[in-house]
Protein backbone atom coordinates (compact mmCIF):
# COMPACT_ATOMS: atom_id res chain seq x y z
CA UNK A 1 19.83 -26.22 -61.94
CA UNK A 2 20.99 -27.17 -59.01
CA UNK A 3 22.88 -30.47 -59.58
CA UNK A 4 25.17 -28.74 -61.87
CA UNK A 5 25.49 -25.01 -59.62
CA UNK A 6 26.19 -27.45 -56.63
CA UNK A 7 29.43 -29.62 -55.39
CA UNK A 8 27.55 -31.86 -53.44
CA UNK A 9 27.69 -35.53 -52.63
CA UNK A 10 24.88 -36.34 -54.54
CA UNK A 11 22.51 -38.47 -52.06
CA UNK A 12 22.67 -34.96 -50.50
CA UNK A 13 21.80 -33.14 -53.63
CA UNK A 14 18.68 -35.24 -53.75
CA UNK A 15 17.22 -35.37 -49.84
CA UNK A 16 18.48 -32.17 -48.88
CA UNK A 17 15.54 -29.96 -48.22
CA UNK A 18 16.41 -26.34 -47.10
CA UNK A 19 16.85 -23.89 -50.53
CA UNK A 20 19.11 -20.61 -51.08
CA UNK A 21 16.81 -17.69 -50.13
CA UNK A 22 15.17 -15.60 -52.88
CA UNK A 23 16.96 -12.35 -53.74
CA UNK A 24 15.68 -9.24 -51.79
CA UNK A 25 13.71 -6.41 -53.94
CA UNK A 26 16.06 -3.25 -53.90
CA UNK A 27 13.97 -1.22 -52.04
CA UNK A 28 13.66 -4.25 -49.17
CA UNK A 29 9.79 -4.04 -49.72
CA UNK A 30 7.24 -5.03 -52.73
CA UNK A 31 6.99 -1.72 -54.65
CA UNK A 32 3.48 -2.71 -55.88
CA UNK A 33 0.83 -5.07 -55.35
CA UNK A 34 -0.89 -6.61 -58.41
CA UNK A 35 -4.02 -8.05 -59.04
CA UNK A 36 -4.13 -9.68 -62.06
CA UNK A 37 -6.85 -10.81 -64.16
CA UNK A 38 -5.94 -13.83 -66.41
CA UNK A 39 -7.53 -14.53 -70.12
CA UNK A 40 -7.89 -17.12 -72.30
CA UNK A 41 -8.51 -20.82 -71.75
CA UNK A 42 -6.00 -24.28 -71.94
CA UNK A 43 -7.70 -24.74 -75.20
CA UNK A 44 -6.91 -20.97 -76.61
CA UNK A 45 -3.77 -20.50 -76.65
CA UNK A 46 -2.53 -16.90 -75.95
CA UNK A 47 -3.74 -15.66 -79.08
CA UNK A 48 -7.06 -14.71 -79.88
CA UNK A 49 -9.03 -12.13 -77.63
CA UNK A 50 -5.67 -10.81 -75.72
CA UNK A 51 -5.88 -7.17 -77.72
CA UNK A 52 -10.00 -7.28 -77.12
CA UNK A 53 -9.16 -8.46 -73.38
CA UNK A 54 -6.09 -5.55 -72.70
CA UNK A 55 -8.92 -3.23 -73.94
CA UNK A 56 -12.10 -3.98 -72.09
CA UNK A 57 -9.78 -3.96 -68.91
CA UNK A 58 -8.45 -0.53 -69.95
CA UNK A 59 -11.53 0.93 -70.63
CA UNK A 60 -12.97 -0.60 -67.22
CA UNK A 61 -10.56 0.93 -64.78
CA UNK A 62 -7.97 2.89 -66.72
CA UNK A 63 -4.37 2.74 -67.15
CA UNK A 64 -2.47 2.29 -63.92
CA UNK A 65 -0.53 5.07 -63.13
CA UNK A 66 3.37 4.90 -62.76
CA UNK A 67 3.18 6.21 -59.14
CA UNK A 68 0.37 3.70 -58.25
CA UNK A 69 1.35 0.86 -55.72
CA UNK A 70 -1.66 -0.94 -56.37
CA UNK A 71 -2.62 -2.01 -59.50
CA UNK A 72 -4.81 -4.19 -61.81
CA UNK A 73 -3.39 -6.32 -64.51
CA UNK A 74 -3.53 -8.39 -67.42
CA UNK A 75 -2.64 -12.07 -67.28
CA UNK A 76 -1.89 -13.78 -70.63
CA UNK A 77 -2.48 -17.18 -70.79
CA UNK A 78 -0.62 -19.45 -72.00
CA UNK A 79 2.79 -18.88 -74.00
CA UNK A 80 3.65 -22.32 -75.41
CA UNK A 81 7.07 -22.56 -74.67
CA UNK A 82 7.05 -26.53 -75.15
CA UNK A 83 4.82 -26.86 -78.24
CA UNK A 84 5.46 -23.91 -80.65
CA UNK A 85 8.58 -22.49 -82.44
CA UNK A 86 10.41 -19.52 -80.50
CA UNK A 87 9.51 -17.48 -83.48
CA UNK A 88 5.71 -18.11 -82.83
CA UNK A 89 6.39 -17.59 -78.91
CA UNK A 90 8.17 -14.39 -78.98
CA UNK A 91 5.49 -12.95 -81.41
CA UNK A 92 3.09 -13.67 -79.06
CA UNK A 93 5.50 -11.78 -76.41
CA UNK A 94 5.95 -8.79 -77.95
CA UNK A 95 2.09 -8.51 -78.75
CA UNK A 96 1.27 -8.69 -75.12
CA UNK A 97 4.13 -6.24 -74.28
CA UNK A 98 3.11 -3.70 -77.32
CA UNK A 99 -0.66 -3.94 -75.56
CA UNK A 100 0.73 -2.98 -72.34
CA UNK A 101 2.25 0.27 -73.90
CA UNK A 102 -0.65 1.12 -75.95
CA UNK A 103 -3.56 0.45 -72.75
CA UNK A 104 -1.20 1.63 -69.61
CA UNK A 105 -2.12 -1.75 -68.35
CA UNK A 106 0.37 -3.50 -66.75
CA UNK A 107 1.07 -7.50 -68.35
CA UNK A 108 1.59 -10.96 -66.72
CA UNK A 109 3.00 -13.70 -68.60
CA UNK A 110 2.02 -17.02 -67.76
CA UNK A 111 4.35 -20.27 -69.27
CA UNK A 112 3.23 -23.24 -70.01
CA UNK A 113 6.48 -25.30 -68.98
CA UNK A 114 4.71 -28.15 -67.74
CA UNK A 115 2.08 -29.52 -69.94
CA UNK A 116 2.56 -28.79 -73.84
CA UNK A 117 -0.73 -27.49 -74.27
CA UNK A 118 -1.09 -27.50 -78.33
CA UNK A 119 1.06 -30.28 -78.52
CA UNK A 120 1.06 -31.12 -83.01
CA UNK A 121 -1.41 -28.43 -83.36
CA UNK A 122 0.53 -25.89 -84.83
CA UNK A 123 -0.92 -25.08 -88.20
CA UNK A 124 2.35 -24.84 -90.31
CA UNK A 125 5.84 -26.91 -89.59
CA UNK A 126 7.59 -24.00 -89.29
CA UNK A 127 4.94 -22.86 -85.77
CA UNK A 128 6.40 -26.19 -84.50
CA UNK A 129 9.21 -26.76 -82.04
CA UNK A 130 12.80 -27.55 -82.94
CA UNK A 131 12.14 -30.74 -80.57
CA UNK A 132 8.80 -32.09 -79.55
CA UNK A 133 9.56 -33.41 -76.30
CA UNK A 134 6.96 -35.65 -76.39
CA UNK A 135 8.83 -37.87 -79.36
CA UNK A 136 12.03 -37.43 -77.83
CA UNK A 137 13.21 -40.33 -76.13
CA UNK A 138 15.21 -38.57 -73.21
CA UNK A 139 12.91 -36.04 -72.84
CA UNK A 140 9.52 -38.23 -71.75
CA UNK A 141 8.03 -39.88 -68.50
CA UNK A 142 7.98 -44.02 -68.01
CA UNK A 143 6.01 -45.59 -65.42
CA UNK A 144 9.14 -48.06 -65.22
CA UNK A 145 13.02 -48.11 -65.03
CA UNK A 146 14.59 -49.71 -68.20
CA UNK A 147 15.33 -52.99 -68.31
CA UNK A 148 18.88 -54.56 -69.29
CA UNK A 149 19.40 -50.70 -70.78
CA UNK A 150 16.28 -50.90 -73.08
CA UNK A 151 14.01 -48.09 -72.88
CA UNK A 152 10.69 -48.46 -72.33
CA UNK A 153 8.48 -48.21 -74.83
CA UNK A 154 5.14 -47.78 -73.06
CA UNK A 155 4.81 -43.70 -73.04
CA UNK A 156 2.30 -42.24 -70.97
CA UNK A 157 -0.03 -39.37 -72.02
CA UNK A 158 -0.81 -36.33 -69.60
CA UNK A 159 -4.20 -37.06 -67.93
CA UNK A 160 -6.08 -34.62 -65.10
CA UNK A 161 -9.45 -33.53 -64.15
CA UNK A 162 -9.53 -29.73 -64.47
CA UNK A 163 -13.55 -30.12 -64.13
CA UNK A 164 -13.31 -31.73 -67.98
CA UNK A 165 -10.69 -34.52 -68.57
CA UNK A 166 -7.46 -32.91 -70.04
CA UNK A 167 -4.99 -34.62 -72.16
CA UNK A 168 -2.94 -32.16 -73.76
CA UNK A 169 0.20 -33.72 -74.91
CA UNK A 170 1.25 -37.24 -75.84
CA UNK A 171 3.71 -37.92 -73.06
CA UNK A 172 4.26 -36.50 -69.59
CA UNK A 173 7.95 -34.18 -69.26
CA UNK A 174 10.81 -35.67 -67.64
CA UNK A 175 11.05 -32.78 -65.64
CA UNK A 176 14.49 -34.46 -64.31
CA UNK A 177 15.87 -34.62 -67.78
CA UNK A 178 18.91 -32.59 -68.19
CA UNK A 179 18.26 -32.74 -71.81
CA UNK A 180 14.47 -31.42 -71.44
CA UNK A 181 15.87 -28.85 -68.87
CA UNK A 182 17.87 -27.62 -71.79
CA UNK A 183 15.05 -27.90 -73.86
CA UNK A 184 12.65 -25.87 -72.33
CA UNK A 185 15.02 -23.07 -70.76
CA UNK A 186 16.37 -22.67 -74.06
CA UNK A 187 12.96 -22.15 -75.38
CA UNK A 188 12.05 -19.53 -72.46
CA UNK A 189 15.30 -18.03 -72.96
CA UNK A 190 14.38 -17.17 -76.62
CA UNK A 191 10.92 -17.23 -76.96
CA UNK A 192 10.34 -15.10 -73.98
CA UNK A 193 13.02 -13.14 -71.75
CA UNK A 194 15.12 -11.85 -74.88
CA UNK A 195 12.12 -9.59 -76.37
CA UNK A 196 10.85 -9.20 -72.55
CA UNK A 197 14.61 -8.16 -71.61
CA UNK A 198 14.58 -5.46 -74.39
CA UNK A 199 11.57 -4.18 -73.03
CA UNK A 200 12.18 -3.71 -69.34
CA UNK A 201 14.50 -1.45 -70.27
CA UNK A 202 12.95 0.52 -72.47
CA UNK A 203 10.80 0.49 -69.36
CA UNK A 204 12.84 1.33 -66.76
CA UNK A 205 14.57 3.83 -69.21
CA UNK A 206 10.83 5.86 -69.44
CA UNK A 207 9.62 5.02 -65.80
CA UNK A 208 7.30 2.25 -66.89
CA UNK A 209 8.55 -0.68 -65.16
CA UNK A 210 5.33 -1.15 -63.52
CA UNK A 211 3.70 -2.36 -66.94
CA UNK A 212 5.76 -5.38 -66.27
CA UNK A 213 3.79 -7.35 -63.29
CA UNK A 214 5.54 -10.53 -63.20
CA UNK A 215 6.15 -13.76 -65.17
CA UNK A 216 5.03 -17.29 -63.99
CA UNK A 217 7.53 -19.92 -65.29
CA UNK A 218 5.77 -23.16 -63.96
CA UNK A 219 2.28 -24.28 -64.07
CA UNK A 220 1.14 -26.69 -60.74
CA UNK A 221 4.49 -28.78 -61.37
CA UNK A 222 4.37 -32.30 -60.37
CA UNK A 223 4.97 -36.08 -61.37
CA UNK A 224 1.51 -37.87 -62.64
CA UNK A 225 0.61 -40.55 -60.10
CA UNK A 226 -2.10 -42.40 -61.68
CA UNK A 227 -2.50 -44.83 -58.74
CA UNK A 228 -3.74 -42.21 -56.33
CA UNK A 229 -7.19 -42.73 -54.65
CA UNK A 230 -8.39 -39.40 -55.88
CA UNK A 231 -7.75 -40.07 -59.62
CA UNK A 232 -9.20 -44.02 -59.57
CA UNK A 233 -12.24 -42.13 -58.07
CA UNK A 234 -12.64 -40.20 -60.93
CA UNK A 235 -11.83 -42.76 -63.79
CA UNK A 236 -14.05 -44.86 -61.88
CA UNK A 237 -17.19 -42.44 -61.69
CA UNK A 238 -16.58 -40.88 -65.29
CA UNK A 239 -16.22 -44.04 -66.95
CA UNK A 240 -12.94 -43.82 -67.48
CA UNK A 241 -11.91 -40.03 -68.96
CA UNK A 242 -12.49 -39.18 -72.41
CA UNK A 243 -10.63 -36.07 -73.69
CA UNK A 244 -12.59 -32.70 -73.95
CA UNK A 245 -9.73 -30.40 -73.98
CA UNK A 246 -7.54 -28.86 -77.14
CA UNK A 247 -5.86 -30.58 -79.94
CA UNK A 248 -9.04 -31.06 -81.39
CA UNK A 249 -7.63 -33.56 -83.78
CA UNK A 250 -8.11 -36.07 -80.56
CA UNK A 251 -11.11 -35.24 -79.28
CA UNK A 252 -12.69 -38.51 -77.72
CA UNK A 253 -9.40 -40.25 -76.66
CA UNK A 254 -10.06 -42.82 -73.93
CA UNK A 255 -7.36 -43.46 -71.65
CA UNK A 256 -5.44 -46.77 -71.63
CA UNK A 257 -7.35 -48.97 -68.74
CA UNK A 258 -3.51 -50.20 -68.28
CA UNK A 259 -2.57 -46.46 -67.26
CA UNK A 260 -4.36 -46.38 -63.93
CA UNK A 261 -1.91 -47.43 -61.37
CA UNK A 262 0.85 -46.36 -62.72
CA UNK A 263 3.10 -43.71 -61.21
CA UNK A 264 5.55 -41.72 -63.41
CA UNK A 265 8.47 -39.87 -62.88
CA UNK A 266 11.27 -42.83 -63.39
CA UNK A 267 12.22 -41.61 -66.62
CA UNK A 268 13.98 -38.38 -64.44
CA UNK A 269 15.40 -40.62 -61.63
CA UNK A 270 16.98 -42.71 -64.55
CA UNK A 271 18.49 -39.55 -66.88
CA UNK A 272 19.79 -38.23 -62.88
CA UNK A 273 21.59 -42.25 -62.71
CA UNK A 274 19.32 -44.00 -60.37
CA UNK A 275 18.10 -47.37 -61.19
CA UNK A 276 15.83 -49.83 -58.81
CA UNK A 277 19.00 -51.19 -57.36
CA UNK A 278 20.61 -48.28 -56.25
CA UNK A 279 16.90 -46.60 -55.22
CA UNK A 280 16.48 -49.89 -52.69
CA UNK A 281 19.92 -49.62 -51.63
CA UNK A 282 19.48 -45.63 -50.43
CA UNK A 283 16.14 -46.37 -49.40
CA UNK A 284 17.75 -48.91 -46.55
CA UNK A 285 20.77 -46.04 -45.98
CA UNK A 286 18.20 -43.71 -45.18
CA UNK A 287 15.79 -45.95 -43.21
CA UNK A 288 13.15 -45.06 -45.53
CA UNK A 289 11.05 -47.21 -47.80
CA UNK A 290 10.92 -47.21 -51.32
CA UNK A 291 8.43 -45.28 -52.25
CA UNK A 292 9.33 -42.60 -50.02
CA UNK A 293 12.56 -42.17 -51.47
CA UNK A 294 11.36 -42.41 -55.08
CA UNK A 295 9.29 -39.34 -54.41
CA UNK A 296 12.08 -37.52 -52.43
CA UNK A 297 14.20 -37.89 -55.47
CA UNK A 298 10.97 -36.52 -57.66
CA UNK A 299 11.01 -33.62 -55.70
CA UNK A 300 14.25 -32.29 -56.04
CA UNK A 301 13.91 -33.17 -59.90
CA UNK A 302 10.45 -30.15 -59.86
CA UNK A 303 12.44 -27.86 -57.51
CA UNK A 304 15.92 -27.90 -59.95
CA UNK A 305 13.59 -27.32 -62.71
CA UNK A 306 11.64 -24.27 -61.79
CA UNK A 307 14.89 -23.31 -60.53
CA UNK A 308 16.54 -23.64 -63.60
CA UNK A 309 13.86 -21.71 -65.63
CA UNK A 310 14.16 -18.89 -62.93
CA UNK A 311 17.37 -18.96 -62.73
CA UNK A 312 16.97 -17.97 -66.99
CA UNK A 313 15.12 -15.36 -65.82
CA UNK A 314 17.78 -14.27 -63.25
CA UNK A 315 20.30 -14.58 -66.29
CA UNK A 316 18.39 -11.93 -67.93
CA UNK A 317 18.13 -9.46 -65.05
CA UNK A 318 14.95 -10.25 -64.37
CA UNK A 319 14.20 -9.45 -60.72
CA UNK A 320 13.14 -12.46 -58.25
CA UNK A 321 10.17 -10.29 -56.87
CA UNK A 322 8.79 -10.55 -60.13
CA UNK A 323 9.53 -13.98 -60.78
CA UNK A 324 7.46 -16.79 -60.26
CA UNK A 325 6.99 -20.65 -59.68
CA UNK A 326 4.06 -22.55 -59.27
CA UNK A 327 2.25 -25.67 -57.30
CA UNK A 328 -0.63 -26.48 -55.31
CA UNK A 329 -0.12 -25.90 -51.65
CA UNK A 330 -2.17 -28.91 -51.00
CA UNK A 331 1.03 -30.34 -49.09
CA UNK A 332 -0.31 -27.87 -46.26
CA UNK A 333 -3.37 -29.86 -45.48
CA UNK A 334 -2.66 -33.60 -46.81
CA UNK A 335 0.10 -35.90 -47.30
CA UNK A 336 2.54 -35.10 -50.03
CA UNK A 337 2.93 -36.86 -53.08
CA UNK A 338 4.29 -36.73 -56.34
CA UNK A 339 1.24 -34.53 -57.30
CA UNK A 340 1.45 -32.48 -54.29
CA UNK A 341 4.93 -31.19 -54.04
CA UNK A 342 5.93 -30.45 -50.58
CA UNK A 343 5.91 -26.30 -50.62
CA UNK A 344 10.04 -26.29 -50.49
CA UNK A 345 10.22 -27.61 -54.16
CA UNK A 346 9.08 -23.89 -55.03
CA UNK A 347 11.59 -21.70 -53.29
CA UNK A 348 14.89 -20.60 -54.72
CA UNK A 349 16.67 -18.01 -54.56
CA UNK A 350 15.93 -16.72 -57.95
CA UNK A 351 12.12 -16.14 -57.90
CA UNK A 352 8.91 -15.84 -55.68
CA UNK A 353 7.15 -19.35 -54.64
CA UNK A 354 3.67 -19.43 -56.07
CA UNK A 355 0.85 -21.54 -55.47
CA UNK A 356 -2.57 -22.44 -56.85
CA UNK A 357 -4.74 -21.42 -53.47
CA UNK A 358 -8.57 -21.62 -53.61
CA UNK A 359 -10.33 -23.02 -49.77
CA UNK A 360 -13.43 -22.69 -51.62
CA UNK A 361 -12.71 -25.68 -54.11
CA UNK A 362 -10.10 -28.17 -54.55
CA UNK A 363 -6.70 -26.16 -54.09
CA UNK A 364 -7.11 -26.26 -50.03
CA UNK A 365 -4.35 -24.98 -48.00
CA UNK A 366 -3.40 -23.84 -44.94
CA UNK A 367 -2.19 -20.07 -44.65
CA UNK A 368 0.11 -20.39 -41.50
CA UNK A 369 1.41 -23.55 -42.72
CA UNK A 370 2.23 -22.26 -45.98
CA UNK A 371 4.14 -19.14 -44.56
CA UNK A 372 5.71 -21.83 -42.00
CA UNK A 373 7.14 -23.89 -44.66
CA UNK A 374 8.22 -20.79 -46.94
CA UNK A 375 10.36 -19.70 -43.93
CA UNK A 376 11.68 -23.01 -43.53
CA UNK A 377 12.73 -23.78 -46.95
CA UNK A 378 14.36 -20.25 -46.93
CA UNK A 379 15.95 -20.88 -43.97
CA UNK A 380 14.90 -16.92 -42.77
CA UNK A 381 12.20 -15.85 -41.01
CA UNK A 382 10.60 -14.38 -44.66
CA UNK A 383 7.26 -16.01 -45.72
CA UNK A 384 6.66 -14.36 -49.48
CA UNK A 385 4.83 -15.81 -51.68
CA UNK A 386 2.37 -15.25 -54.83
CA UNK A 387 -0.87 -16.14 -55.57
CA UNK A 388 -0.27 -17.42 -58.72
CA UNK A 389 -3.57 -18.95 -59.43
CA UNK A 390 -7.30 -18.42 -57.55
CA UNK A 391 -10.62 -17.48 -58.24
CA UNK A 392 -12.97 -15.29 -58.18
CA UNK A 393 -15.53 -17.89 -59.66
CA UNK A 394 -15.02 -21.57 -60.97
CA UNK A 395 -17.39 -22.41 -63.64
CA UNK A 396 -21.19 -21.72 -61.85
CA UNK A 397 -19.50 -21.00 -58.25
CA UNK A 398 -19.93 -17.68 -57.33
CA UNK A 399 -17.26 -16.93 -54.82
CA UNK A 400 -17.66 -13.70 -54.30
CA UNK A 401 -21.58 -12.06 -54.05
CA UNK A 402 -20.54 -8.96 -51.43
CA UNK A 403 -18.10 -6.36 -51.95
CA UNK A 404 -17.13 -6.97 -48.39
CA UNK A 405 -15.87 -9.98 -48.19
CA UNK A 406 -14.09 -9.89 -51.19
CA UNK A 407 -12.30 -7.01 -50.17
CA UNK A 408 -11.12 -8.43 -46.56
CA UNK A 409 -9.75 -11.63 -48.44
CA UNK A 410 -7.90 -9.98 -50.67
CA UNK A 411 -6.74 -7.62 -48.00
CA UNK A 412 -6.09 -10.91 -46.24
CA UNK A 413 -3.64 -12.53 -48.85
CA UNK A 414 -1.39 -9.01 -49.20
CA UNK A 415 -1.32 -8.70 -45.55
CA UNK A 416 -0.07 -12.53 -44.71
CA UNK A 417 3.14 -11.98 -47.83
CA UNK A 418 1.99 -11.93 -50.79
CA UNK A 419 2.61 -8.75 -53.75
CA UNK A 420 0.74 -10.83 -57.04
CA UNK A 421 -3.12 -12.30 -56.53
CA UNK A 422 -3.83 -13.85 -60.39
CA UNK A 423 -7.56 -14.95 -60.51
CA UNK A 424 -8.25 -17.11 -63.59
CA UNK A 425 -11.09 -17.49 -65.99
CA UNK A 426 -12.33 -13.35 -65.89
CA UNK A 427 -12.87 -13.16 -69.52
CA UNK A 428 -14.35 -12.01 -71.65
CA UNK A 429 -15.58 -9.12 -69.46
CA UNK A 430 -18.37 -8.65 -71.29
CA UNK A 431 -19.63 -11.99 -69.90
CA UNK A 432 -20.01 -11.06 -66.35
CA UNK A 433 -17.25 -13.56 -65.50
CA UNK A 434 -16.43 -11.30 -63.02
CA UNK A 435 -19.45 -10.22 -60.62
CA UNK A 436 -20.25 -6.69 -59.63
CA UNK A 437 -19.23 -6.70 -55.97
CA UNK A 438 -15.92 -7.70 -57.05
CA UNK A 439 -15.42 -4.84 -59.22
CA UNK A 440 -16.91 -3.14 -56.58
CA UNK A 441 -13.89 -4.29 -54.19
CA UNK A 442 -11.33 -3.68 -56.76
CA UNK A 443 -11.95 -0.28 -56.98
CA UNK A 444 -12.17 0.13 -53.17
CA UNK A 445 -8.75 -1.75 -52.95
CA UNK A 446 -6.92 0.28 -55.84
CA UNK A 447 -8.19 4.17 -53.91
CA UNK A 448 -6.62 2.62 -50.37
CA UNK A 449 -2.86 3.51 -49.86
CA UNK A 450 -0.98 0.10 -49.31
CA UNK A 451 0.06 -0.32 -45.86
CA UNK A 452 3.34 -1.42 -46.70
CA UNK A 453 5.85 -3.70 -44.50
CA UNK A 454 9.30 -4.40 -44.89
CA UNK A 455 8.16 -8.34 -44.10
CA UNK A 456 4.98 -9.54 -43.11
């Protein structure tokens, strides 16, 4: 991460904005554009219907050819890097990658770094972590700073409206942490980049690199801000949330009335040495206020640690065009905030940025302004990006009902940077999840030669 790769003055390790460029591709272009179709649910796990899911796709459109430059893939949601034993996550690995080989279709492996999704589910102690963040006292959000050096011992949970309320684990990351840094790129590291290491070059070794279409290391990183307008709205017209999401064993939770208001993320600024004194006091230097420079400090804590999981990647020769992190670009069309990262707290120089963007619904963003900021943060004139999370429909919303138009946007997104479009919630395909004209536009899409560019 970057505190420790850096010699800098450390007010300037923390309000510095501008980010080392991401590493070029070899070939100076994207040698293939994906479109992936991701499986599974928050409540599923990666298991399940991934062999079932690798198979209906296969027998849909085929397996992608090796001298292909546009291609459909398989996304495989999620691998439980914070909740489950490597053991348990690099089985799960090495299924997806076997599937790959067997169907010809090409795999995308989503991480759940952020949320602990299965959090003291696993179904024997030996599935479980070595450390469950969530009990670990340096490893946990506070919605305070100690107090004459006692810890708090108030813990948050994770609450968000993903359509149902969603509480997956019993405390939020301290994404600052150096000790849950450690953590959880220790846990990618084994769980998930040895086996997938071994495998690219087998790959590369047999001219099947293109089965591997990417990995997405982050998962719409941010600090819970439970004071927000937008989230009192919803406590306030659900009742206060009530948990419908995965471990079972707490279905029907109610959040703590004493949560709302509360913003989290102090537990990082305190494990990085800031305090409320010394927060004030840089405040003033800076001719900010407060708050401001609270959440300037929480956003170099998200961008050092997708950096530092990407930077695992890098460690394992894992190329940055196929590397990915991930936010909502809702910084593009409102204010930032802890729960909108500002767009530079995804760039670094050893991955792609990726975003959640969907104008139809509640991920708004704005395209130029994205590709402004990307440029700025790289400090180049290079706007590349992934589409790390969109839709092709979101529960009963249809996006898509002419071939079209979903051809032209996807057309759209490739031409304006990005090489990776992952559309969530497609399976099973038996379902019709996905509608006709969009299979319709996939195929047109795939038979077109990619008009390449060096940069958009």
């Amino acid at each position: 991460m970057s505190s420790f790769k850096f010699l800098l003055p450390l007010v300037l390790l923390f309000t510095l904005p501008l980010v080392a460029v991401a590493e070029e591709p070899a070939s100076g272009k994207w040698s293939i554009q994906y479109v992936v179709l991701e499986g599974g649910g928050p409540d599923q796990g990666p298991g399940g219907n991934v062999e079932e899911n690798f198979r209906a796709l296969a027998k849909r459109f085929g397996p992608m050819p090796a001298e292909s430059d546009r291609m459909l893939a398989y996304g495989v949601q999620q691998l439980r890097i914070l909740s489950r034993s490597t053991e348990v996550v690099r089985r799960d690995v090495e299924q997806s990658l076997d599937l790959a080989e067997q169907t010809g279709i090409p795999v995308f492996l989503h991480i759940d770094s952020c949320y602990g999704w299965g959090a003291d589910g696993e179904q024997r102690p030996e599935e479980a972590p070595a450390i469950k963040f969530w009990q670990h006292p340096k490893m946990r959000e506070w919605a305070r700073f100690p107090v004459d050096d006692q810890l708090p011992e108030y813990i948050p949970r994770w609450w968000f409206n993903w359509g149902p309320w969603c509480s997956p684990a019993p405390a939020v990351p301290a994404f600052g942490s150096p000790a849950f840094i450690e953590f959880a790129t220790s846990q990618l590291d084994q769980g998930v980049l040895v086996p997938l290491a071994a495998r690219l070059k087998k790959w590369r070794s047999e001219n099947r690199s293109h089965l591997f279409a990417g990995i997405n290391v982050a998962w719409e990183a941010h600090f819970p801000d439970y004071g927000e307008p937008g989230f009192r709205h919803l406590v306030e017209q659900t009742n206060g949330p009530v948990r419908a999401w995965a471990p079972r064993s707490v279905r029907g939770l109610k959040m703590d009335d004493d949560l709302v208001g509360k913003q989290l993320g102090y537990a990082s600024l305190h494990w990085r040495g800031w305090n409320e004194k010394r927060l004030r006091e840089a405040a003033v230097r800076d001719g900010v206020s407060r708050e401001t420079k609270f959440r300037q400090i929480c956003y170099r804590s998200l961008h050092d640690y997708m950096e530092a999981l990407a930077r695992a990647c890098h460690d394992r020769g894992i190329s940055a065009d196929r590397v990915y992190t991930h936010i909502v670009a809702l910084a593009t069309v409102q204010q930032p905030s802890t729960t909108r990262p500002p767009i530079w707290t995804a760039v670094n120089r050893y991955s792609t940025p990726g975003f959640t963007l969907d104008n139809r619904g509640a991920a708004r963003f704005d395209l130029d302004k994205l590709r402004d900021q990307i440029q700025q943060a790289n400090g180049t004139d290079r706007a590349r990006f992934g589409v790390v999370e969109t839709y092709f429909r979101l529960g009963d919303r249809i996006y898509f009902r002419d071939t079209a138009t979903c051809r032209r946007e996807l057309e759209t997104m490739f031409e304006a940077g990005t090489n990776l479009q992952v559309f969530y919630g497609c399976f099973p395909l038996s379902a019709g999840r996905v509608p006709d004209a969009v299979y319709a536009a996939l195929e047109e899409w795939r038979n077109k030669a990619a008009n390449r560019v060096t940069q958009p």
